[in-house]
N, C-alpha and C. Protein backbone atom coordinates (compact mmCIF):
# COMPACT_ATOMS: atom_id res chain seq x y z
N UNK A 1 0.85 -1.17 0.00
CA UNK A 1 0.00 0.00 0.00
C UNK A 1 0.90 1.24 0.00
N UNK A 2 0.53 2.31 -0.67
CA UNK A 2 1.31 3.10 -0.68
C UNK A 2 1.06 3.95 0.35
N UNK A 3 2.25 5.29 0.82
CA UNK A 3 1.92 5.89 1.20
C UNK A 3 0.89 6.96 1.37
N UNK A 4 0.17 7.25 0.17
CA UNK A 4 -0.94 7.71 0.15
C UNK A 4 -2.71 7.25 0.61
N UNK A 5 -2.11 5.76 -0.30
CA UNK A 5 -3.40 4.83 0.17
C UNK A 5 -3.19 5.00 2.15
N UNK A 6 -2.42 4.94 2.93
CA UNK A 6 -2.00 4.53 3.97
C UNK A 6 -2.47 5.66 4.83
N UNK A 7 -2.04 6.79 4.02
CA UNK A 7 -2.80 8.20 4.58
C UNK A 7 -4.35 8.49 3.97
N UNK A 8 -4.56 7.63 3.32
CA UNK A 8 -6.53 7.92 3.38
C UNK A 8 -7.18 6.69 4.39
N UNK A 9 -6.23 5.73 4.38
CA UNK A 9 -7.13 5.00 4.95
C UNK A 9 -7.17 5.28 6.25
N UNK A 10 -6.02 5.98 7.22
CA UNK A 10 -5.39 6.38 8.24
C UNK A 10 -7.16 7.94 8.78
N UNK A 11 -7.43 8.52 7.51
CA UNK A 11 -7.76 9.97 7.81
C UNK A 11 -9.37 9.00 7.63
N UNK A 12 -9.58 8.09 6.72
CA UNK A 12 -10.75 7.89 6.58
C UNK A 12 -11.44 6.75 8.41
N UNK A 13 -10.76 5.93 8.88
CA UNK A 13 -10.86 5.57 10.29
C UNK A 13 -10.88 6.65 11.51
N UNK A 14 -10.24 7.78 11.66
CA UNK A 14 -10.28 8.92 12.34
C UNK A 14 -11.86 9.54 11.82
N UNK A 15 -11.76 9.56 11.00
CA UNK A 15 -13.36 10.29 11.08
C UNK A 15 -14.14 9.08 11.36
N UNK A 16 -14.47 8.71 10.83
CA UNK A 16 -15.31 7.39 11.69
C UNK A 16 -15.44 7.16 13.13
N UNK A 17 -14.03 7.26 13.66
CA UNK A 17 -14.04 7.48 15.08
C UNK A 17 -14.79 8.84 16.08
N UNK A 18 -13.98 9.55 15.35
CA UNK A 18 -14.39 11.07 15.37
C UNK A 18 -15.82 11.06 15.30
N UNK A 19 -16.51 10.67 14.58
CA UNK A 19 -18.07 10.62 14.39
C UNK A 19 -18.91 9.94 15.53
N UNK A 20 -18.34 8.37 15.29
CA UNK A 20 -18.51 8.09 16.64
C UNK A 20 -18.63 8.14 18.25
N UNK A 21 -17.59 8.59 18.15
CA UNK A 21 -17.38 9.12 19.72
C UNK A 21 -18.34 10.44 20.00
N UNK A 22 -18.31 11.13 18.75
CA UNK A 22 -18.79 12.42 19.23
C UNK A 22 -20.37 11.36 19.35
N UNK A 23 -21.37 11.09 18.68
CA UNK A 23 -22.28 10.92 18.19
C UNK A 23 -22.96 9.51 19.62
N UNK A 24 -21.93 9.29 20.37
CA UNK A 24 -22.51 8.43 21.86
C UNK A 24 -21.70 9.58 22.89
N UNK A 25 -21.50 10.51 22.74
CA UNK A 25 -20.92 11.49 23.68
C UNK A 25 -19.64 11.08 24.37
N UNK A 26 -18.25 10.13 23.66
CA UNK A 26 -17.87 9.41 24.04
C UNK A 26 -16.67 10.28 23.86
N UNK A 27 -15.52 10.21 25.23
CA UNK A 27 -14.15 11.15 24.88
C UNK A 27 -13.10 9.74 25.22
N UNK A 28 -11.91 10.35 24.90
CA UNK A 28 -10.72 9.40 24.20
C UNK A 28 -9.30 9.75 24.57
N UNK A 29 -8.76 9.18 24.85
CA UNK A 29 -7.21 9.72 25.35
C UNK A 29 -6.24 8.33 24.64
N UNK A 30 -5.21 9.16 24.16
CA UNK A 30 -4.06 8.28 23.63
C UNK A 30 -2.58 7.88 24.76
N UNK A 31 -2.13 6.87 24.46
CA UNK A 31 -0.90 7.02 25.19
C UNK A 31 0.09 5.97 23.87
N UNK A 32 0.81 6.29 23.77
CA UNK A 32 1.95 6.44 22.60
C UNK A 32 3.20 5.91 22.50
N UNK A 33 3.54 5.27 22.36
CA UNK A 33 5.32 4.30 21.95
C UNK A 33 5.49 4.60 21.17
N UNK A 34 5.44 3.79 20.66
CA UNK A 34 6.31 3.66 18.96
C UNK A 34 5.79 4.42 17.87
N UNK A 35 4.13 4.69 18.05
CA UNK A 35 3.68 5.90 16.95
C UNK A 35 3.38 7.63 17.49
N UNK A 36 4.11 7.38 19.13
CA UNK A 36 5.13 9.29 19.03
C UNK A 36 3.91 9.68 18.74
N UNK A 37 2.52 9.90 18.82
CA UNK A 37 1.42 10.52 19.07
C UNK A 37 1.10 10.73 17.86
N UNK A 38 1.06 9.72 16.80
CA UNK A 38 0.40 9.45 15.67
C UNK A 38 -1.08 9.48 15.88
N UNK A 39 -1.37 9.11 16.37
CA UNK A 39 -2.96 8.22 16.52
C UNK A 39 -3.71 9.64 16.71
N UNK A 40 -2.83 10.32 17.96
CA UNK A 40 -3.85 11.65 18.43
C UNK A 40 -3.86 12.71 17.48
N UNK A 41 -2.25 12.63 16.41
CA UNK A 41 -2.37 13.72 15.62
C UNK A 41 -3.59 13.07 14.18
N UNK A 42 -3.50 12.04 14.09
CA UNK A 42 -4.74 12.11 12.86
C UNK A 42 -5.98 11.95 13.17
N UNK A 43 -6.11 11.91 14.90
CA UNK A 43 -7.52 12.26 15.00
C UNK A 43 -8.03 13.57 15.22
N UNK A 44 -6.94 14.56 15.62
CA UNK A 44 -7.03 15.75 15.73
C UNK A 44 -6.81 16.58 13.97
N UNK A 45 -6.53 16.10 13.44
CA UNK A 45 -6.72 16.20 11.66
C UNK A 45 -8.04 16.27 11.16
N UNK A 46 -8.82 15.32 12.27
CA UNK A 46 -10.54 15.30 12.08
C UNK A 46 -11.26 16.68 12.15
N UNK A 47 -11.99 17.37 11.24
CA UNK A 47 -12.92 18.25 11.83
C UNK A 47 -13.92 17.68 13.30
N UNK A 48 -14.44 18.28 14.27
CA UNK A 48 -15.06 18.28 15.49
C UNK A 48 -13.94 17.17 16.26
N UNK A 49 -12.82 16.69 15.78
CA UNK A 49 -12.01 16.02 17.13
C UNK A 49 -12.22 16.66 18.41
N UNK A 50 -12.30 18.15 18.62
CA UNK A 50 -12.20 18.84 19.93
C UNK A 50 -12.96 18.23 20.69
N UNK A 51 -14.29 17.76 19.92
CA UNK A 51 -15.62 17.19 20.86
C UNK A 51 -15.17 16.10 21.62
N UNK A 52 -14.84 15.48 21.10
CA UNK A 52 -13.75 13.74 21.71
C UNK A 52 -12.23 13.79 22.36
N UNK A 53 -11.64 14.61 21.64
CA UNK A 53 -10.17 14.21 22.23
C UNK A 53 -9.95 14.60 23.37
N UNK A 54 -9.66 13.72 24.54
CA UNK A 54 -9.50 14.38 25.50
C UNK A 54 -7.62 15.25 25.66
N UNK A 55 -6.87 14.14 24.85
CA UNK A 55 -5.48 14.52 25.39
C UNK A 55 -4.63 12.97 25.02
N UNK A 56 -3.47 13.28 25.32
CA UNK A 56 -2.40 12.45 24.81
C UNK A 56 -1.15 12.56 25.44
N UNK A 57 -0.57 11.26 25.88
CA UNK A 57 0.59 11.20 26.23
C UNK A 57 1.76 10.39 25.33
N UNK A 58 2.70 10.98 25.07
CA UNK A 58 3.64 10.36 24.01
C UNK A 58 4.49 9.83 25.27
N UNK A 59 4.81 8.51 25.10
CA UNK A 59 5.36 8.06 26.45
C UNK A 59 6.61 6.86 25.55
N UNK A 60 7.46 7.73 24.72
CA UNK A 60 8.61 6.77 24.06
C UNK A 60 9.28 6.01 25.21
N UNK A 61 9.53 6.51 26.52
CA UNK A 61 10.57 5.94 27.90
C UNK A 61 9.99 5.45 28.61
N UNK A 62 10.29 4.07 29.15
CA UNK A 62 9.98 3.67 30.46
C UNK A 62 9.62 4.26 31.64
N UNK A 63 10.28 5.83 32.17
CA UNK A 63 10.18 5.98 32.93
C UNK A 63 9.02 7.21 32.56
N UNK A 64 8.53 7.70 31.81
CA UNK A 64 7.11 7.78 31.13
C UNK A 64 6.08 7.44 31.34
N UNK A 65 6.56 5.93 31.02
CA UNK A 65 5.58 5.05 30.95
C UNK A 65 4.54 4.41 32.35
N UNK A 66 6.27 4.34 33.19
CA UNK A 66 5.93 4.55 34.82
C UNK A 66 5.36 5.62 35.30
N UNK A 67 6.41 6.92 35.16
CA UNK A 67 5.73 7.62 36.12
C UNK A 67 5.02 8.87 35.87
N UNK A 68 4.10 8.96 34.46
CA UNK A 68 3.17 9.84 34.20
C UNK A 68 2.02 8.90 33.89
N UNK A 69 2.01 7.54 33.06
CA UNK A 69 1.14 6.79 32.96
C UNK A 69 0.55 5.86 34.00
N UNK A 70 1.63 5.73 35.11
CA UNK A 70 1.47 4.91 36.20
C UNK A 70 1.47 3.22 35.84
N UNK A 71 2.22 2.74 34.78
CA UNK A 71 2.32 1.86 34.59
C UNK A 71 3.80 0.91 35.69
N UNK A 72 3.54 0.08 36.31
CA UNK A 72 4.00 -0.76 37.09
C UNK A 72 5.03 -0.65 36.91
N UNK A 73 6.42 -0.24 37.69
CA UNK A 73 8.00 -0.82 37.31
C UNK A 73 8.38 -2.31 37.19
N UNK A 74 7.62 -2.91 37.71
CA UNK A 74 7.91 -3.93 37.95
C UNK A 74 7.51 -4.43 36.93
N UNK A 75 6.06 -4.35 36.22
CA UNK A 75 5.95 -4.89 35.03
C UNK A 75 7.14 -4.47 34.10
N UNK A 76 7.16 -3.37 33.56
CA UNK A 76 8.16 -3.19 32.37
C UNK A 76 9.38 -3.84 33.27
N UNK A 77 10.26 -3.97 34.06
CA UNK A 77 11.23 -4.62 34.25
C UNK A 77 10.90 -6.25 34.34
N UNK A 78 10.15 -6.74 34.04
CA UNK A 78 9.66 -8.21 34.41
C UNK A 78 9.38 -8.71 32.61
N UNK A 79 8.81 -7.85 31.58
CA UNK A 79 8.80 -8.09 30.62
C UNK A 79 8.61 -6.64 29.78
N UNK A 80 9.47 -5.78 30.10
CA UNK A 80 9.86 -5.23 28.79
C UNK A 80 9.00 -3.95 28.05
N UNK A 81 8.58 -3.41 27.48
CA UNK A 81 7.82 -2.06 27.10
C UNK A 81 7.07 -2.97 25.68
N UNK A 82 7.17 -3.82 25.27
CA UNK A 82 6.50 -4.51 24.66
C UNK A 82 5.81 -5.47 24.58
N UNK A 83 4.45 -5.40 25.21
CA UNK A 83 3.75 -6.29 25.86
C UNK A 83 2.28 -6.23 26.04
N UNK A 84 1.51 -6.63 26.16
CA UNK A 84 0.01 -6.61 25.95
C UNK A 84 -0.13 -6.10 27.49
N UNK A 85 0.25 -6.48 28.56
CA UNK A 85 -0.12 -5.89 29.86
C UNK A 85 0.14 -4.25 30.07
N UNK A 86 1.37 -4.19 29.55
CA UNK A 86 2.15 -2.84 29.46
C UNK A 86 1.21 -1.95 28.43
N UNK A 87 0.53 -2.47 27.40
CA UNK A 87 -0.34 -1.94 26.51
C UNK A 87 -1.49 -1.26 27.38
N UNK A 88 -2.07 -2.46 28.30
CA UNK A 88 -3.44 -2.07 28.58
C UNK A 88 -3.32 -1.46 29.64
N UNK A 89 -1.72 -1.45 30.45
CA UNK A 89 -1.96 -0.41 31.53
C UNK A 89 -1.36 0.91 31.08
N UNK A 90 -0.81 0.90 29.50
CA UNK A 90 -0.89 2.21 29.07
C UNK A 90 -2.25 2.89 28.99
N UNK A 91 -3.30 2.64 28.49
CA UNK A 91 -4.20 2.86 27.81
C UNK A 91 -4.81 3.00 29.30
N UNK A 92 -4.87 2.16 30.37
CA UNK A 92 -5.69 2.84 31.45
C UNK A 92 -5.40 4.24 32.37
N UNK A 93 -3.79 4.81 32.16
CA UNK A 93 -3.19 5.73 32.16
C UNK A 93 -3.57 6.63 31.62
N UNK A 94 -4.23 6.53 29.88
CA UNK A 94 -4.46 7.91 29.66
C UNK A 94 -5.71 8.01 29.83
N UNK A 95 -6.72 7.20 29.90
CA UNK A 95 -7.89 7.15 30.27
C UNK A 95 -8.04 7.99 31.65
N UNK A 96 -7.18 7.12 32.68
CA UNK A 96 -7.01 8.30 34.28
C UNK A 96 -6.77 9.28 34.29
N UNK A 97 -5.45 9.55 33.41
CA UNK A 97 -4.66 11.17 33.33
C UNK A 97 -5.83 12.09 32.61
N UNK A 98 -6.67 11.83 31.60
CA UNK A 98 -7.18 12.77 30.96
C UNK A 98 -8.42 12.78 31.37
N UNK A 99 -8.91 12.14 32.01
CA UNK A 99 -10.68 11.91 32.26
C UNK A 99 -11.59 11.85 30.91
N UNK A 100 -11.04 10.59 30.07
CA UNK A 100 -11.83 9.88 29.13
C UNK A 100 -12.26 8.46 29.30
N UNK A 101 -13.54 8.47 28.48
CA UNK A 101 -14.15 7.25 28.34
C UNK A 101 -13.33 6.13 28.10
N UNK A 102 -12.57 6.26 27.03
CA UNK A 102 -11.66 5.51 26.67
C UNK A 102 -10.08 5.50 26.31
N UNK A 103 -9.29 4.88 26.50
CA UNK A 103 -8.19 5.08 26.40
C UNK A 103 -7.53 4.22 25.62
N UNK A 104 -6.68 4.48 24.72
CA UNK A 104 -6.13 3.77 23.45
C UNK A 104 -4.56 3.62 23.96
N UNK A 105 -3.56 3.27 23.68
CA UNK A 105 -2.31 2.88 23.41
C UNK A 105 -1.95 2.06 22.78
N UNK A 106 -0.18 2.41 22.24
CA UNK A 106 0.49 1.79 21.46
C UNK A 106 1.65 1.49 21.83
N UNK A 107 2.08 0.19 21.66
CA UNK A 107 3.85 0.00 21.94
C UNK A 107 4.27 -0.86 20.98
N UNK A 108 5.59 -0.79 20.83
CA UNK A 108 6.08 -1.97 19.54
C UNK A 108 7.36 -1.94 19.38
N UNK A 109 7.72 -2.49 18.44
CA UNK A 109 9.26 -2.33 17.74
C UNK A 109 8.78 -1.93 16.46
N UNK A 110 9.29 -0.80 15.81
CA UNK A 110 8.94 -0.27 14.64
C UNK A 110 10.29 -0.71 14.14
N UNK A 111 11.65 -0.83 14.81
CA UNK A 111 12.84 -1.39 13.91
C UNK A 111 13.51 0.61 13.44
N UNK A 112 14.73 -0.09 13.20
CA UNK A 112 15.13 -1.22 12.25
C UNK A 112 15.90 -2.86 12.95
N UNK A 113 16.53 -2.52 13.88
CA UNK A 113 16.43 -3.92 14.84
C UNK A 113 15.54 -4.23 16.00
N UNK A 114 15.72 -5.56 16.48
CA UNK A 114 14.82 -6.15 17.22
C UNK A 114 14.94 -4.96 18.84
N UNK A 115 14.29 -4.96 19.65
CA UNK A 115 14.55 -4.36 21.04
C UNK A 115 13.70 -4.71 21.99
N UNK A 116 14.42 -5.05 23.25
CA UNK A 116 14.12 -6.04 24.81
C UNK A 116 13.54 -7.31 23.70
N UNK A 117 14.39 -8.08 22.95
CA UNK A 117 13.76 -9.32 22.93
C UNK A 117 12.96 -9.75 22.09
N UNK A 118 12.31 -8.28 21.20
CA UNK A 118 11.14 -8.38 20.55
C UNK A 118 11.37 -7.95 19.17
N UNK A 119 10.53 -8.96 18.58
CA UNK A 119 11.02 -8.65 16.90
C UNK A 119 10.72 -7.50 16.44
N UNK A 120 11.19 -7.10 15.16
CA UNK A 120 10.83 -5.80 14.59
C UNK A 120 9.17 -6.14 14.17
N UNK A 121 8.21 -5.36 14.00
CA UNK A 121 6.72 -5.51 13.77
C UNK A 121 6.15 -6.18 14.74
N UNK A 122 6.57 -5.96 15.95
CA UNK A 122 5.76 -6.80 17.53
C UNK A 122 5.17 -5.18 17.79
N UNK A 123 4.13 -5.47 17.70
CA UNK A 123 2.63 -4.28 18.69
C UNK A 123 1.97 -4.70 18.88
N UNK A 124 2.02 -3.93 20.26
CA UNK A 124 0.47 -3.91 20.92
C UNK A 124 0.12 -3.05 21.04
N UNK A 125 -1.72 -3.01 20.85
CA UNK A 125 -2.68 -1.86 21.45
C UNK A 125 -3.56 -2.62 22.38
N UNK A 126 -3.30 -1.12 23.46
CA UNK A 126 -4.01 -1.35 24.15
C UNK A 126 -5.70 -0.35 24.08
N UNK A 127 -6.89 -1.27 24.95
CA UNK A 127 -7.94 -0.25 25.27
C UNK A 127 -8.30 -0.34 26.27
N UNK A 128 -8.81 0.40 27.00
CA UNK A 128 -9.24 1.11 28.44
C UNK A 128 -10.76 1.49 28.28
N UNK A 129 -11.66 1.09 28.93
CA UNK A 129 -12.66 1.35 29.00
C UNK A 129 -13.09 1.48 30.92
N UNK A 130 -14.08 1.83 31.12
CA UNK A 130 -14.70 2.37 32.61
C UNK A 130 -15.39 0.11 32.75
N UNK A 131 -15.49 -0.45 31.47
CA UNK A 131 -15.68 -2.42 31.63
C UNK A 131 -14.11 -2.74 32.09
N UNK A 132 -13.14 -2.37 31.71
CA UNK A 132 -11.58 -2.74 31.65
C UNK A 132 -10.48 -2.33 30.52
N UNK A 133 -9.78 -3.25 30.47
CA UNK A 133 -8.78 -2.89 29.64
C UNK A 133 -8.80 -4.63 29.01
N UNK A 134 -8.41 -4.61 27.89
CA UNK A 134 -8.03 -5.57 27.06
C UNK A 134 -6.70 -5.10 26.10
N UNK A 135 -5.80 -5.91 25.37
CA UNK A 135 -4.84 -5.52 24.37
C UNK A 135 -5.16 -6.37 23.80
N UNK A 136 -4.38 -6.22 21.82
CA UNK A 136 -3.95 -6.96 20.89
C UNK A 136 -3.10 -7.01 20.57
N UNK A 137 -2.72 -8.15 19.98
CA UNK A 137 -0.83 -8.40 19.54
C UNK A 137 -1.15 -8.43 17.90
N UNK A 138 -0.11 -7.69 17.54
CA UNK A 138 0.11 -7.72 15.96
C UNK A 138 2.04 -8.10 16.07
N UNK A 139 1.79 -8.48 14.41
CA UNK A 139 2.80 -8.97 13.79
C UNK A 139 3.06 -8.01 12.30
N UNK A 140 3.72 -6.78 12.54
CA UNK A 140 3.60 -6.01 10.93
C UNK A 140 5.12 -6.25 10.47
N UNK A 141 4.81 -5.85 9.25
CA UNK A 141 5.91 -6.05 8.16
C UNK A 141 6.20 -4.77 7.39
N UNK A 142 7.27 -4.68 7.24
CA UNK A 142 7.51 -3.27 6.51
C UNK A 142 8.44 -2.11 6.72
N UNK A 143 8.79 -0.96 6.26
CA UNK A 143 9.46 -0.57 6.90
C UNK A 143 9.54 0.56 8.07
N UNK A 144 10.26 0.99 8.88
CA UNK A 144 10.07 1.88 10.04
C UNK A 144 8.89 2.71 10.09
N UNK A 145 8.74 3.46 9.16
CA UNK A 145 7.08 4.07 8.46
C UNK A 145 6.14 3.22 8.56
N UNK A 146 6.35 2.59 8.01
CA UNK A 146 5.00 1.06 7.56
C UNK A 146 4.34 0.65 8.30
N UNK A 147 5.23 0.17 9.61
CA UNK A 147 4.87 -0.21 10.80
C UNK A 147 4.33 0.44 11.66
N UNK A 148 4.68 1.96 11.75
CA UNK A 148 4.21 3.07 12.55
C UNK A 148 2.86 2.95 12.09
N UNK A 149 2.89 3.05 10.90
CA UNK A 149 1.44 3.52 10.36
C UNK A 149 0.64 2.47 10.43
N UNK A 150 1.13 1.36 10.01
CA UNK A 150 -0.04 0.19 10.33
C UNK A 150 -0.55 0.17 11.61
N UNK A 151 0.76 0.32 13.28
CA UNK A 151 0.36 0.38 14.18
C UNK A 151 -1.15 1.46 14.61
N UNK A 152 -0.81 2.61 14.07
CA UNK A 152 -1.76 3.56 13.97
C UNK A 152 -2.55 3.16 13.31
N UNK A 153 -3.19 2.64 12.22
CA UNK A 153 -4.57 2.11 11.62
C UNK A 153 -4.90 0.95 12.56
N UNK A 154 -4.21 0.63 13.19
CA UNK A 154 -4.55 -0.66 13.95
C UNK A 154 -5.60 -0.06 15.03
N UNK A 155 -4.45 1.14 15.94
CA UNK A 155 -5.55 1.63 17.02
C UNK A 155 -6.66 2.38 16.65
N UNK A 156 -6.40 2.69 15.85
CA UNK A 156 -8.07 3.08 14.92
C UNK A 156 -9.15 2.60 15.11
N UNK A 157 -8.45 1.12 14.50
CA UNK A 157 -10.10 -0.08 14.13
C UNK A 157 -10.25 -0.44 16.01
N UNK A 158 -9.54 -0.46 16.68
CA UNK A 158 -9.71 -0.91 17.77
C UNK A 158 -10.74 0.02 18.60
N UNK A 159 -10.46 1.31 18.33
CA UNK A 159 -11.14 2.12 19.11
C UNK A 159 -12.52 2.23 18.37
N UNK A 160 -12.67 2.08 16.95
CA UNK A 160 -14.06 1.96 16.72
C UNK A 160 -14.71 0.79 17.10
N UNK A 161 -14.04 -0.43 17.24
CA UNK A 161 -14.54 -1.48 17.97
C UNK A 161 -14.68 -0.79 19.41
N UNK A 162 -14.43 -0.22 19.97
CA UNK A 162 -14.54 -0.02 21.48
C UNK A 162 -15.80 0.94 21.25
N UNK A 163 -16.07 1.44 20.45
CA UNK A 163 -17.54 2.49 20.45
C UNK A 163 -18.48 1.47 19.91
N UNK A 164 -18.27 0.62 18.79
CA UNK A 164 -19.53 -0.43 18.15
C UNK A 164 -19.79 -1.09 19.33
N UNK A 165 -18.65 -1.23 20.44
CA UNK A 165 -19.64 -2.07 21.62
C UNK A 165 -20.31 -1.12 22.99
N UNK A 166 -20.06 -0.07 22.32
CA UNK A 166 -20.56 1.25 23.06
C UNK A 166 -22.40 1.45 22.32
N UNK A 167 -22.14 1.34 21.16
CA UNK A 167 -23.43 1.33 20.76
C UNK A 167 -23.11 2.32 19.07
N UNK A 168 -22.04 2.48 19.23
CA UNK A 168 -22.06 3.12 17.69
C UNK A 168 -22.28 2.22 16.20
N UNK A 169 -22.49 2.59 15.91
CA UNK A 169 -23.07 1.34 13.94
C UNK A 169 -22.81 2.55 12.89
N UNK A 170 -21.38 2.16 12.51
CA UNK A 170 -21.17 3.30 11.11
C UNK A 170 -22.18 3.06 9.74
């Protein structure tokens, strides 16, 4: 896919979201690894994002990750900044920090080598809801870009899944 296709499909999921959220009165907070506050900048690209976004934490460091997100030391020292737990207690972080419905995060290896252990194209997103938190594990391919961006279309579809079980139907 090219970079273009990658940026419509990227702007065309943000509005969807964007629609969504606004349209169940639903607000949203990001917390950020490897896509460096991708997710929040193409939802804030959305016309009416203001209605939804609550806020965003770009949390590239561990100690970030700990001690503005409140994610466990012990977890990231026990397994690493790449991890489905570390995901979903990102995502319940920005959910707390910002006072949103929901909370999204991302972590991964975007590459170009492997790091703590984990292959290049290992992400997770996490989501945060006021039900819990759940994550997903992906496996992307591609290069440093590729991956960012897939990661980011990823938390996309996730967060419109988190409103379709909110009650939204695009």
């Amino acid at each position: 896919m090219t970079s273009l296709h990658r940026s419509i499909n990227l702007h065309h999921l943000a509005e969807e979201a964007v629609t969504g959220a606004i349209g169940l009165g639903v607000t949203v907070a990001t917390a950020e690894s490897l896509t460096a506050g991708m997710v929040a900048a193409v939802l804030a690209d959305t016309p009416g994002a203001s209605g939804m976004l609550q806020g965003g934490v770009v949390s590239y460091q561990n100690t970030v990750k700990a001690e503005v997100l409140g994610v466990p030391r012990e977890l990231l020292d026990t397994v690493g900044a790449v991890d489905g737990q570390v995901a979903e207690a990102m995502a319940e972080g920005a959910r707390r920090i910002c006072g949103a419905d929901i909370g999204v995060s991302t972590t991964g290896v975007a590459g170009p080598e492997p790091h703590g252990g984990k292959d290049v194209g290992s992400v997770y997103i996490g989501v945060a809801t006021a039900e819990g938190s759940t994550s997903y594990g992906y496996s992307f391919e591609g290069t440093r870009p590729e991956i960012r961006g897939q990661a980011c279309a990823a938390a996309l579809q996730r967060l419109l899944e988190a409103l379709a079980a909110k009650g939204y139907r695009a």
